[in-house]
N, C-alpha and C. Protein backbone atom coordinates (compact mmCIF):
# COMPACT_ATOMS: atom_id res chain seq x y z
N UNK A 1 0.84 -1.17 0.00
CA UNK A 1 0.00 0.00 0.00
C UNK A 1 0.90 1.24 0.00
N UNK A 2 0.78 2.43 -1.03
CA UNK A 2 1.30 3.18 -1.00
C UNK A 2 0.94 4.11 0.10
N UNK A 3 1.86 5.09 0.79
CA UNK A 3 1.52 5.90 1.78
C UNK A 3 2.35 7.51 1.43
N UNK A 4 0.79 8.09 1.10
CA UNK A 4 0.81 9.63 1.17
C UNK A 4 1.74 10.44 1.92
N UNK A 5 1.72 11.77 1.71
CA UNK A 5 2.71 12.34 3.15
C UNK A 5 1.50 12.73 4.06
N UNK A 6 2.05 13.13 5.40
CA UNK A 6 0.86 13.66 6.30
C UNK A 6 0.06 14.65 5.97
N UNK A 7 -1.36 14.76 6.53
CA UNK A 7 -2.02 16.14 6.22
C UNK A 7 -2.19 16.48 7.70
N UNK A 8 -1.92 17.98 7.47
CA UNK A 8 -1.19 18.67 8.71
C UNK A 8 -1.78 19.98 8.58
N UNK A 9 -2.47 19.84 7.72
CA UNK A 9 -3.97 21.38 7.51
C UNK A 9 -4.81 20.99 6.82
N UNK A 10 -6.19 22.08 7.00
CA UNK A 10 -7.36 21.86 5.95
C UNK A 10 -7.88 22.88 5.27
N UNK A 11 -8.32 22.58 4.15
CA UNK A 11 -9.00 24.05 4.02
C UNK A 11 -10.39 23.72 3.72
N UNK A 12 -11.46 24.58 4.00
CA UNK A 12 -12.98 24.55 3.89
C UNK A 12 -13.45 24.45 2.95
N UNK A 13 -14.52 23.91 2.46
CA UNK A 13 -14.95 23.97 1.08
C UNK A 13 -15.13 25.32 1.13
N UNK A 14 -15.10 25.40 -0.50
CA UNK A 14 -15.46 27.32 -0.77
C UNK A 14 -14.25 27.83 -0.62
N UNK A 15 -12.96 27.27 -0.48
CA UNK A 15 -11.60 28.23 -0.19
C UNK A 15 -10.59 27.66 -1.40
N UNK A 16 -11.26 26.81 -2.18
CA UNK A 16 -9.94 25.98 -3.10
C UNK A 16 -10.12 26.47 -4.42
N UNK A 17 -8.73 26.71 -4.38
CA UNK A 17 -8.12 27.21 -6.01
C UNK A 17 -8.32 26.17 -7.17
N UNK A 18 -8.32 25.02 -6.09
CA UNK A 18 -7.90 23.54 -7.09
C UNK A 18 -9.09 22.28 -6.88
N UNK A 19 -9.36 21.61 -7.75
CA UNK A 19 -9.53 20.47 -7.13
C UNK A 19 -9.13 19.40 -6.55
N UNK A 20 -9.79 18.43 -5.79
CA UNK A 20 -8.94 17.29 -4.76
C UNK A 20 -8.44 16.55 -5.94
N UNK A 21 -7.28 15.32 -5.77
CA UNK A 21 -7.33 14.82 -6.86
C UNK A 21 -7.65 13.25 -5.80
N UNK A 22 -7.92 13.24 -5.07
CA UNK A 22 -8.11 11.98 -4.01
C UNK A 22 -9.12 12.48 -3.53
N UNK A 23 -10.21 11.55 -3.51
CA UNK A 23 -11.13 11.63 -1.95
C UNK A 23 -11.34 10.87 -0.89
N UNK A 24 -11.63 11.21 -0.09
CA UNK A 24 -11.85 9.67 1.52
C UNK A 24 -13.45 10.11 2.09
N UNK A 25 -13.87 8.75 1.79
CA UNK A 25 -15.43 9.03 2.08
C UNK A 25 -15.35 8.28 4.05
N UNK A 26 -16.08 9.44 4.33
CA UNK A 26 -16.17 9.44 6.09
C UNK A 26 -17.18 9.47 6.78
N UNK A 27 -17.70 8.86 7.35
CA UNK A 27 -19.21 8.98 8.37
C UNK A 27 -18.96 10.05 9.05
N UNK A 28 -20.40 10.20 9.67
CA UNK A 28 -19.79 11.74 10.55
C UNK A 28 -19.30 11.57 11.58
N UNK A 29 -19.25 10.14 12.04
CA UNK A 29 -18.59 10.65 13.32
C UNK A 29 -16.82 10.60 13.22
N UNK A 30 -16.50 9.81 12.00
CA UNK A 30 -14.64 9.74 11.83
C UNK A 30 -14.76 11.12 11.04
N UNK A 31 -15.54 11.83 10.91
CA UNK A 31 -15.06 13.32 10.67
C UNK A 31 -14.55 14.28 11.38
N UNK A 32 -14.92 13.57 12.38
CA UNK A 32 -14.36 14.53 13.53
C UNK A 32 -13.07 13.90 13.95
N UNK A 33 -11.61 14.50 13.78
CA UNK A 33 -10.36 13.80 14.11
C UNK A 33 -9.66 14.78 14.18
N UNK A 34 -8.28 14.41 14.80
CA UNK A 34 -7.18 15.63 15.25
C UNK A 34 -6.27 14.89 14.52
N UNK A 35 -5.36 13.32 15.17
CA UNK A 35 -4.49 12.39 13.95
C UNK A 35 -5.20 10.90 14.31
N UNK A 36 -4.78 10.43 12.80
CA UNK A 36 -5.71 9.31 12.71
C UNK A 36 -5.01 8.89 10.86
N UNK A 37 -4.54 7.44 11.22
CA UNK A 37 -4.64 6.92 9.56
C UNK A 37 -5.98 6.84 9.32
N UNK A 38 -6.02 6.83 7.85
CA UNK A 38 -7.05 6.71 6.86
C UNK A 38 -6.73 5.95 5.56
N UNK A 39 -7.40 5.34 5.37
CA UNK A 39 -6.89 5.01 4.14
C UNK A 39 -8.34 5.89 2.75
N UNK A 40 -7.79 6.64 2.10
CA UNK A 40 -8.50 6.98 0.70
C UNK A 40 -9.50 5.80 0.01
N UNK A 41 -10.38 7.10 -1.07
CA UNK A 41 -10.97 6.05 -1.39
C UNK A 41 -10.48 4.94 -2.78
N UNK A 42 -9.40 5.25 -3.04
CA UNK A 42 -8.42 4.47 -3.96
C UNK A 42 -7.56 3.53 -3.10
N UNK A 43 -7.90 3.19 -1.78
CA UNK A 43 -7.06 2.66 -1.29
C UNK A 43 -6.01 2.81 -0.89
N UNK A 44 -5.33 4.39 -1.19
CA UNK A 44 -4.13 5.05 -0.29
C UNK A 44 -4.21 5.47 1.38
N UNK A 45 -3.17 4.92 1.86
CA UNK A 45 -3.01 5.24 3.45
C UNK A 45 -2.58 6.53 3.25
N UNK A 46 -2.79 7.81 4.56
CA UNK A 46 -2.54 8.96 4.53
C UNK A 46 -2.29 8.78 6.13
N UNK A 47 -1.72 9.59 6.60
CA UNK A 47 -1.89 10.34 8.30
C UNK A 47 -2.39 11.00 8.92
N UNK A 48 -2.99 11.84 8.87
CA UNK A 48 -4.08 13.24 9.41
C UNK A 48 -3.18 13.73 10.81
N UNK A 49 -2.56 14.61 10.86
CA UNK A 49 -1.40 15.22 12.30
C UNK A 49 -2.11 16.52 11.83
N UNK A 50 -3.60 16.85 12.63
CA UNK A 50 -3.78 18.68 12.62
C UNK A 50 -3.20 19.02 14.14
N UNK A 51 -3.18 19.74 14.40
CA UNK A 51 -2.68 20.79 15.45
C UNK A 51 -3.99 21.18 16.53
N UNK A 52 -5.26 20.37 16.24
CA UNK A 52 -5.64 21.04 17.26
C UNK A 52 -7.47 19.68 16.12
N UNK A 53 -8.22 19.20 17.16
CA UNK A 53 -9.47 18.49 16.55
C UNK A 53 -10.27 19.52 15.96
N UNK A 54 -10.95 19.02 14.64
CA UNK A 54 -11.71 19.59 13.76
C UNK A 54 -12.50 18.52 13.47
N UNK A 55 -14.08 19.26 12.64
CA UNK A 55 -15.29 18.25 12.58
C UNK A 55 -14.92 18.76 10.96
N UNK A 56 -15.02 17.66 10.26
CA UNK A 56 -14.45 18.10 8.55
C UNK A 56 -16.46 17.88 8.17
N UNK A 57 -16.46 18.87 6.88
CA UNK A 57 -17.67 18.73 6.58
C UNK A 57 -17.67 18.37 5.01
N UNK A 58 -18.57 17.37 4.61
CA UNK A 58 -18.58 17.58 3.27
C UNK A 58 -17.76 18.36 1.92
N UNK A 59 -17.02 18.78 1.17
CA UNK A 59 -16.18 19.53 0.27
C UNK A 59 -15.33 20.10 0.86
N UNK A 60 -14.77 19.55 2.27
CA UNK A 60 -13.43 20.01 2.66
C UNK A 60 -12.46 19.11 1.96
N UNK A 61 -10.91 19.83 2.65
CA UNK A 61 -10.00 19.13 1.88
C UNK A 61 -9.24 18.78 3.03
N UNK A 62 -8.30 17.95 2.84
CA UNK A 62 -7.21 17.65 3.84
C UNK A 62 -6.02 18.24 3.19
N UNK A 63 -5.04 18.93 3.30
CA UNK A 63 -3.65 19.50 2.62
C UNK A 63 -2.54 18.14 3.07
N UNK A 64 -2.12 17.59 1.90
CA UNK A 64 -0.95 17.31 2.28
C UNK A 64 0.57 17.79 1.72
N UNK A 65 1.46 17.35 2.84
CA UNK A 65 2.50 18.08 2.95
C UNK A 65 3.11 18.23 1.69
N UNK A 66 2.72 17.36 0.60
CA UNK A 66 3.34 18.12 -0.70
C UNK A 66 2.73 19.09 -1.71
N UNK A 67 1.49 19.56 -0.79
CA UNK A 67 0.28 20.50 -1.43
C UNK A 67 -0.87 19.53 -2.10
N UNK A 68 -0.67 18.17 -2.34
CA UNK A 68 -2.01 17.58 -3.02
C UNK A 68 -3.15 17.32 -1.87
N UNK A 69 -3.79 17.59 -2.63
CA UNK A 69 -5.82 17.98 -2.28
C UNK A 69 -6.22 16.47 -2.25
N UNK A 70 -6.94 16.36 -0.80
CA UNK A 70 -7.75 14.94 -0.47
C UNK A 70 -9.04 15.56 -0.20
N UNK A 71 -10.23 15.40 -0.95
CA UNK A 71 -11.39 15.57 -0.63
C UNK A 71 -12.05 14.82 0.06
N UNK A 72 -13.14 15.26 1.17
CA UNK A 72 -13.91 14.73 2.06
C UNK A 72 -15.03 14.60 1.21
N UNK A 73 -15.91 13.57 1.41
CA UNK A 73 -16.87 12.61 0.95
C UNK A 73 -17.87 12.83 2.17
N UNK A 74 -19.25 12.91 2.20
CA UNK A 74 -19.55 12.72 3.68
C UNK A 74 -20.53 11.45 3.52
N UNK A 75 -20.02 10.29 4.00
CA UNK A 75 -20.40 9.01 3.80
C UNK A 75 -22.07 8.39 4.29
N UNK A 76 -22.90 7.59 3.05
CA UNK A 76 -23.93 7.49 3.56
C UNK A 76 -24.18 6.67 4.56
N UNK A 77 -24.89 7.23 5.80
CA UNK A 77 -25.31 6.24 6.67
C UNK A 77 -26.89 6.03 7.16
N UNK A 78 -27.21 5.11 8.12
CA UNK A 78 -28.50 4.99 8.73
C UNK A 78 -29.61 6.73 9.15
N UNK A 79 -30.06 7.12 8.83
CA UNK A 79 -31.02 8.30 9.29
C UNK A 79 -31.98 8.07 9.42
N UNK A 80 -32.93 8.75 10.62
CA UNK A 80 -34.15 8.74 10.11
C UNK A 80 -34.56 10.28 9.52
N UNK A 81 -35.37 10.20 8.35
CA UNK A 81 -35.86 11.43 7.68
C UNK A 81 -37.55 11.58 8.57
N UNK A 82 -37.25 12.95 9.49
CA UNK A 82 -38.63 13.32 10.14
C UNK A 82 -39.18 14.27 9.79
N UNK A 83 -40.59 14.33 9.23
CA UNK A 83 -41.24 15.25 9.39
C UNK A 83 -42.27 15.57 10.06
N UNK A 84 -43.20 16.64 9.68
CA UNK A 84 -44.57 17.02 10.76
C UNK A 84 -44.35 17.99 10.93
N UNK A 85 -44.66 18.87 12.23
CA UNK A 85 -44.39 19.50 12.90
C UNK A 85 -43.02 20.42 13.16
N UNK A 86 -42.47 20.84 12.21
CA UNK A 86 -40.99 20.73 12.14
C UNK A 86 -40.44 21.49 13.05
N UNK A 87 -41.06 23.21 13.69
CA UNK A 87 -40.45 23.91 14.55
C UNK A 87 -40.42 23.26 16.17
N UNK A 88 -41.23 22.54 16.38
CA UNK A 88 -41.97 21.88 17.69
C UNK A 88 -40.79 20.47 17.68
N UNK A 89 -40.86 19.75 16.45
CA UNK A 89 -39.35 18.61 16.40
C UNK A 89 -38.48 18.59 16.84
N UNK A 90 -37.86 20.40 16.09
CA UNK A 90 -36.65 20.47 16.22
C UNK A 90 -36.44 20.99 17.64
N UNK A 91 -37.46 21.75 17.73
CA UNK A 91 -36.42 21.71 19.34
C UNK A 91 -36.74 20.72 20.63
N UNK A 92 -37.69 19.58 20.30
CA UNK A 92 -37.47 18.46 20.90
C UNK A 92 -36.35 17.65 20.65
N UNK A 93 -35.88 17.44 19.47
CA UNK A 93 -34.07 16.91 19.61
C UNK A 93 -33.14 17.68 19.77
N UNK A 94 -32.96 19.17 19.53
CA UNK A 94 -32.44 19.75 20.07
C UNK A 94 -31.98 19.86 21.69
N UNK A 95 -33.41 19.80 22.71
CA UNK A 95 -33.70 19.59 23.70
C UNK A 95 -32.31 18.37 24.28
N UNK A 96 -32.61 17.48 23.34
CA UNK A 96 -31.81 16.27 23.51
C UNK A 96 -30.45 16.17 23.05
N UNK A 97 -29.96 17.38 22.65
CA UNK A 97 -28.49 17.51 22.43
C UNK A 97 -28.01 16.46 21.28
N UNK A 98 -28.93 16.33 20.35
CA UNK A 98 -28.98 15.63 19.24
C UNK A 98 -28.72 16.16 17.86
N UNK A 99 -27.24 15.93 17.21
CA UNK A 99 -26.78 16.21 15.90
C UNK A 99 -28.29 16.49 15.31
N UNK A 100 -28.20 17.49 14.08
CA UNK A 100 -29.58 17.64 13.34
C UNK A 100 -29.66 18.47 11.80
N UNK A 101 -29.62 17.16 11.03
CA UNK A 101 -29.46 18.10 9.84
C UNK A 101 -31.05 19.19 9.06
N UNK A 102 -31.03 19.98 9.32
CA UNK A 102 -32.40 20.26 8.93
C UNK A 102 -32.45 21.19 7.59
N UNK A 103 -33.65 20.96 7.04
CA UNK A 103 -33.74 21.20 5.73
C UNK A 103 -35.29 21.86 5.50
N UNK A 104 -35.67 22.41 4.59
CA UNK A 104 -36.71 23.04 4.25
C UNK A 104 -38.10 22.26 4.89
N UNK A 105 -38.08 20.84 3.88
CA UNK A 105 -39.15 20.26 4.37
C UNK A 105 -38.69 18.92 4.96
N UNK A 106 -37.86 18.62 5.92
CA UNK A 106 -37.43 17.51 7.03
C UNK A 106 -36.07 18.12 7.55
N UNK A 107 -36.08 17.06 8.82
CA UNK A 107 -35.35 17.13 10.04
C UNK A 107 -34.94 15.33 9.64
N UNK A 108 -33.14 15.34 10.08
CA UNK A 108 -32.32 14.38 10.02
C UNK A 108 -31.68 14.37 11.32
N UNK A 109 -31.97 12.98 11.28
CA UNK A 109 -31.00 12.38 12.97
C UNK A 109 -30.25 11.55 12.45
N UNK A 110 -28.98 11.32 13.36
CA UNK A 110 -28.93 9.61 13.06
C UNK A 110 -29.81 8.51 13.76
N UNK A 111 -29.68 7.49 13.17
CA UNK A 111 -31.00 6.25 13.80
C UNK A 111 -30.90 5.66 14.98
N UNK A 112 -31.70 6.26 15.84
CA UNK A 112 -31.97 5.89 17.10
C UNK A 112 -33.37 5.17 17.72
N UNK A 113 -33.86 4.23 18.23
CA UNK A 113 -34.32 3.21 18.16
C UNK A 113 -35.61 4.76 19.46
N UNK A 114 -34.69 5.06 20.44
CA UNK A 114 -35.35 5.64 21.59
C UNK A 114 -36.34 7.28 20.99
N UNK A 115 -34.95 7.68 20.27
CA UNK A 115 -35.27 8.71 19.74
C UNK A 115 -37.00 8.55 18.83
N UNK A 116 -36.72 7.43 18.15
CA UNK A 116 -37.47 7.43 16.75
C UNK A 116 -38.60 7.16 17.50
N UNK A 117 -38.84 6.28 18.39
CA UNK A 117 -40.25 6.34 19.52
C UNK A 117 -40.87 7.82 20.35
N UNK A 118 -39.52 8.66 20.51
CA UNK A 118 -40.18 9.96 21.41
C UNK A 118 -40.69 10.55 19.97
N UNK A 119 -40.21 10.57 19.00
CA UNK A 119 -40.76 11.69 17.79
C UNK A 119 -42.21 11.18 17.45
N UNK A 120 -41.96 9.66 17.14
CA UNK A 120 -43.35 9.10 16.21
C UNK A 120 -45.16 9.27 17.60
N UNK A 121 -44.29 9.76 18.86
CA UNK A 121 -45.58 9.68 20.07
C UNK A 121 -45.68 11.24 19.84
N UNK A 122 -44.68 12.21 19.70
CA UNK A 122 -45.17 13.72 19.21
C UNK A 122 -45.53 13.96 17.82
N UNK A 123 -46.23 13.28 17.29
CA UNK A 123 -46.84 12.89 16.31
C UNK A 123 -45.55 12.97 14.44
N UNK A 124 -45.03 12.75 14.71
CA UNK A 124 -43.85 12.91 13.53
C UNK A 124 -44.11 11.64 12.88
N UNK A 125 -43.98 12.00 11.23
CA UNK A 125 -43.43 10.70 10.62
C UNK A 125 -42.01 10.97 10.50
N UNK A 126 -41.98 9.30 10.59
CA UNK A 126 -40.17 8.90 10.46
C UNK A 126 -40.21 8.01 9.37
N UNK A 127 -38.77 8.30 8.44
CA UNK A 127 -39.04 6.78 7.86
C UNK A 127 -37.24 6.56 7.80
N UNK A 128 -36.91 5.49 8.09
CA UNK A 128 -35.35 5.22 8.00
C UNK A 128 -34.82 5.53 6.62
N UNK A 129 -33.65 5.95 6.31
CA UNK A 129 -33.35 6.05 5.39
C UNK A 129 -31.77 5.86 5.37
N UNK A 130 -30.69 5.74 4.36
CA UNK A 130 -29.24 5.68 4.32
C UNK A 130 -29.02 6.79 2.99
N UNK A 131 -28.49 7.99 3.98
CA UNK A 131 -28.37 9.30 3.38
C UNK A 131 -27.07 9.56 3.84
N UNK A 132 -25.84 10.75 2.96
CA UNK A 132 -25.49 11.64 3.27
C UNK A 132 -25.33 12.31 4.86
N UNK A 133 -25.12 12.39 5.77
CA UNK A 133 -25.70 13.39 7.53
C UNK A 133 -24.31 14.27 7.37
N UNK A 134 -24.76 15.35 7.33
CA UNK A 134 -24.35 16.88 7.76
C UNK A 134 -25.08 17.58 8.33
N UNK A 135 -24.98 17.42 9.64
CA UNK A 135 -25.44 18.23 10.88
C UNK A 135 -25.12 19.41 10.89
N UNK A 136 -26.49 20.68 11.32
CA UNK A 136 -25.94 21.79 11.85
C UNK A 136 -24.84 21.83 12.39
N UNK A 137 -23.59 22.82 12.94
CA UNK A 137 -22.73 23.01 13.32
C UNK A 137 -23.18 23.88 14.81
N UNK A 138 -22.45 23.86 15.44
CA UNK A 138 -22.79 24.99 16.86
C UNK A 138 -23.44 26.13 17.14
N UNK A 139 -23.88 26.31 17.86
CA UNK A 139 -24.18 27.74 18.06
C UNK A 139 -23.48 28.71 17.69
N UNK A 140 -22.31 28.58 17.64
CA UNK A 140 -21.54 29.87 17.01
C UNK A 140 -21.07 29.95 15.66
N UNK A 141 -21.85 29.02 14.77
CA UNK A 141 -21.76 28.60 13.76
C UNK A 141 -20.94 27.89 12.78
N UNK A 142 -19.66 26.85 14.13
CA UNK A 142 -18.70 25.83 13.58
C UNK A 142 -18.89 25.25 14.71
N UNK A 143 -18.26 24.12 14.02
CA UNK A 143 -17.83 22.87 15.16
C UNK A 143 -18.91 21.98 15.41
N UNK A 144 -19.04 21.12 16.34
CA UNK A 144 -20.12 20.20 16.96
C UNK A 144 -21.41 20.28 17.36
N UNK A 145 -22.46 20.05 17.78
CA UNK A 145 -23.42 20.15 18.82
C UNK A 145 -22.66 19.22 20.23
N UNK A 146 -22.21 19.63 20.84
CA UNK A 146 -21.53 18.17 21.79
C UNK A 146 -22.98 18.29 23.34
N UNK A 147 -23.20 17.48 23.32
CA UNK A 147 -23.70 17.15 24.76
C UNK A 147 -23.04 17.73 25.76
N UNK A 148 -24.01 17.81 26.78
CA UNK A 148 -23.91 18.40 28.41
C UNK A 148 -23.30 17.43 29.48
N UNK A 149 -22.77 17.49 30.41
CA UNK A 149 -22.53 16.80 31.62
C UNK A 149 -22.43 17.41 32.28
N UNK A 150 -23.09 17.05 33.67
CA UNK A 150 -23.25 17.97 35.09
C UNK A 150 -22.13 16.68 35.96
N UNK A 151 -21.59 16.30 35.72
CA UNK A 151 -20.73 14.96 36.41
C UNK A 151 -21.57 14.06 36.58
N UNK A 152 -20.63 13.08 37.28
CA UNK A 152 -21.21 11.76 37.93
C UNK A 152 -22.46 11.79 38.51
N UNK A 153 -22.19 12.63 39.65
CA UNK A 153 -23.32 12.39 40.36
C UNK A 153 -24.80 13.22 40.45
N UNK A 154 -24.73 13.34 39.19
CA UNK A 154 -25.87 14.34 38.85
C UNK A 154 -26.41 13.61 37.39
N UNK A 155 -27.88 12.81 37.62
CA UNK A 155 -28.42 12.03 36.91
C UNK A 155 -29.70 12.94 36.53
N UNK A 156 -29.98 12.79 34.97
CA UNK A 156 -31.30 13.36 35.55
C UNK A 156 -32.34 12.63 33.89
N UNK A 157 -33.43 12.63 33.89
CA UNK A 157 -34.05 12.28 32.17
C UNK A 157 -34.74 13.06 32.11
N UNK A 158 -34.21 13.37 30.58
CA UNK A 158 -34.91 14.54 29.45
C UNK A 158 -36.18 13.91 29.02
N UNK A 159 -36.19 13.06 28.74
CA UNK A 159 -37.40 12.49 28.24
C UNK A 159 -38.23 12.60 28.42
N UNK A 160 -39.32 12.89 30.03
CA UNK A 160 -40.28 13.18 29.83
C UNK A 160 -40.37 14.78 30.04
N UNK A 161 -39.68 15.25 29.69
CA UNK A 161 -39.98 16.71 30.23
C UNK A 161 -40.31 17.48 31.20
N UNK A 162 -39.51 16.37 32.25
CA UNK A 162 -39.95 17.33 33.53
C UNK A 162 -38.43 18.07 34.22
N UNK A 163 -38.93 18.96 34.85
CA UNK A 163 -38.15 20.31 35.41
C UNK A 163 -37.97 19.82 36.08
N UNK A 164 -36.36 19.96 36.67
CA UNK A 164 -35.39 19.25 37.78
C UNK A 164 -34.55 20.08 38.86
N UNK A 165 -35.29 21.40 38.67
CA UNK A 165 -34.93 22.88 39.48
C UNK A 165 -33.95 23.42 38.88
N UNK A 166 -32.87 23.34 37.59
CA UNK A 166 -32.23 24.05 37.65
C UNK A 166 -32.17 24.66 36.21
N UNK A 167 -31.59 25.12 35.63
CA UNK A 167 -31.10 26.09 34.37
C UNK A 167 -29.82 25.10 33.84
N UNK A 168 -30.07 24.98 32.76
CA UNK A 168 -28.78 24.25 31.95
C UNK A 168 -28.29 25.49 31.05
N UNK A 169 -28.62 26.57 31.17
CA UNK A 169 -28.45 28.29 30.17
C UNK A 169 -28.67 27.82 28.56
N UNK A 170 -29.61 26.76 28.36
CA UNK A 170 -29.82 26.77 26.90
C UNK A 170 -31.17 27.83 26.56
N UNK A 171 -31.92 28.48 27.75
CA UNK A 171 -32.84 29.37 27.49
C UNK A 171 -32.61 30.81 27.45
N UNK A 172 -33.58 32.00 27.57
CA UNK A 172 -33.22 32.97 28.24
C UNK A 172 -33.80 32.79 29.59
N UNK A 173 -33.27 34.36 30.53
CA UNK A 173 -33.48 33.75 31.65
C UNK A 173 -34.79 34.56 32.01
């Protein structure tokens, strides 16, 4: 197996002079990496050494050290495609600190067995599907949605919607 040099930067889709001449198709969650082999989708091994973790999205590139362009792929997986109700949905998975790709007319999760029961009882259709998932990005408009932790010893369920006395600051106050 031939092996690439390292990629040790990226640049965003929308920033390239050039096209990739390699791509590596990635689920979303191995999109998110700091270093990590890969092997391409031609079957070349590469290295990934960034300087700091990044969530790669769809038409990014990976730079490698001799300037050639590896394009990101964003690989199809399990979803469910929800609709209904869409403003009332979304911020019930939201609620749940749940990746969410949303679109004009549906809302995308990945496939969750628990999830797909709380939506289809707030009246949503679901139907599974193996799509593409590019999730919104953060509140500040990059990076993750990442989940909450109050530690160990602080348990609590979202699920039915009940108030547990305190403020998690996802509201106003």
């Amino acid at each position: 197996m031939t092996v690439l040099p390292a990629a040790r930067s990226i640049r965003r889709n929308g920033t390239l002079a050039a096209q990739p001449e390699v791509t590596i198709t990635l689920d979303y969650e191995a999109r998110m990496l700091r270093r990590k082999r890969l092997v391409t989708d031609d079957g070349v091994a590469i290295f990934v050494d960034l300087a700091e973790t990044v969530s790669l999205d769809e038409g990014d590139c990976l730079v490698l050290e001799d300037g050639r362009l590896v394009g990101v792929v964003a690989a199809r997986e399990p979803v469910l495609a929800v609709t209904g109700d869409l403003p009332r949905l979304a911020w019930h998975i939201g609620n749940r600190h749940t990746p969410c790709q949303i679109a004009a007319d549906r809302l995308l999760i990945r496939e969750d067995h628990v999830l797909e029961a709380m939506l289809r009882q707030l009246g949503a259709r679901v139907e599974r599907a193996t799509l593409s998932f590019s999730p919104e990005g953060g509140a500040y408009g990059h990076g993750r949605t990442m989940g909450h932790d109050h530690g160990p010893a602080h348990v609590h369920d979202h699920s039915q919607g009940q108030s547990h006395g305190h403020s998690h600051g996802h509201g106003s106050a």
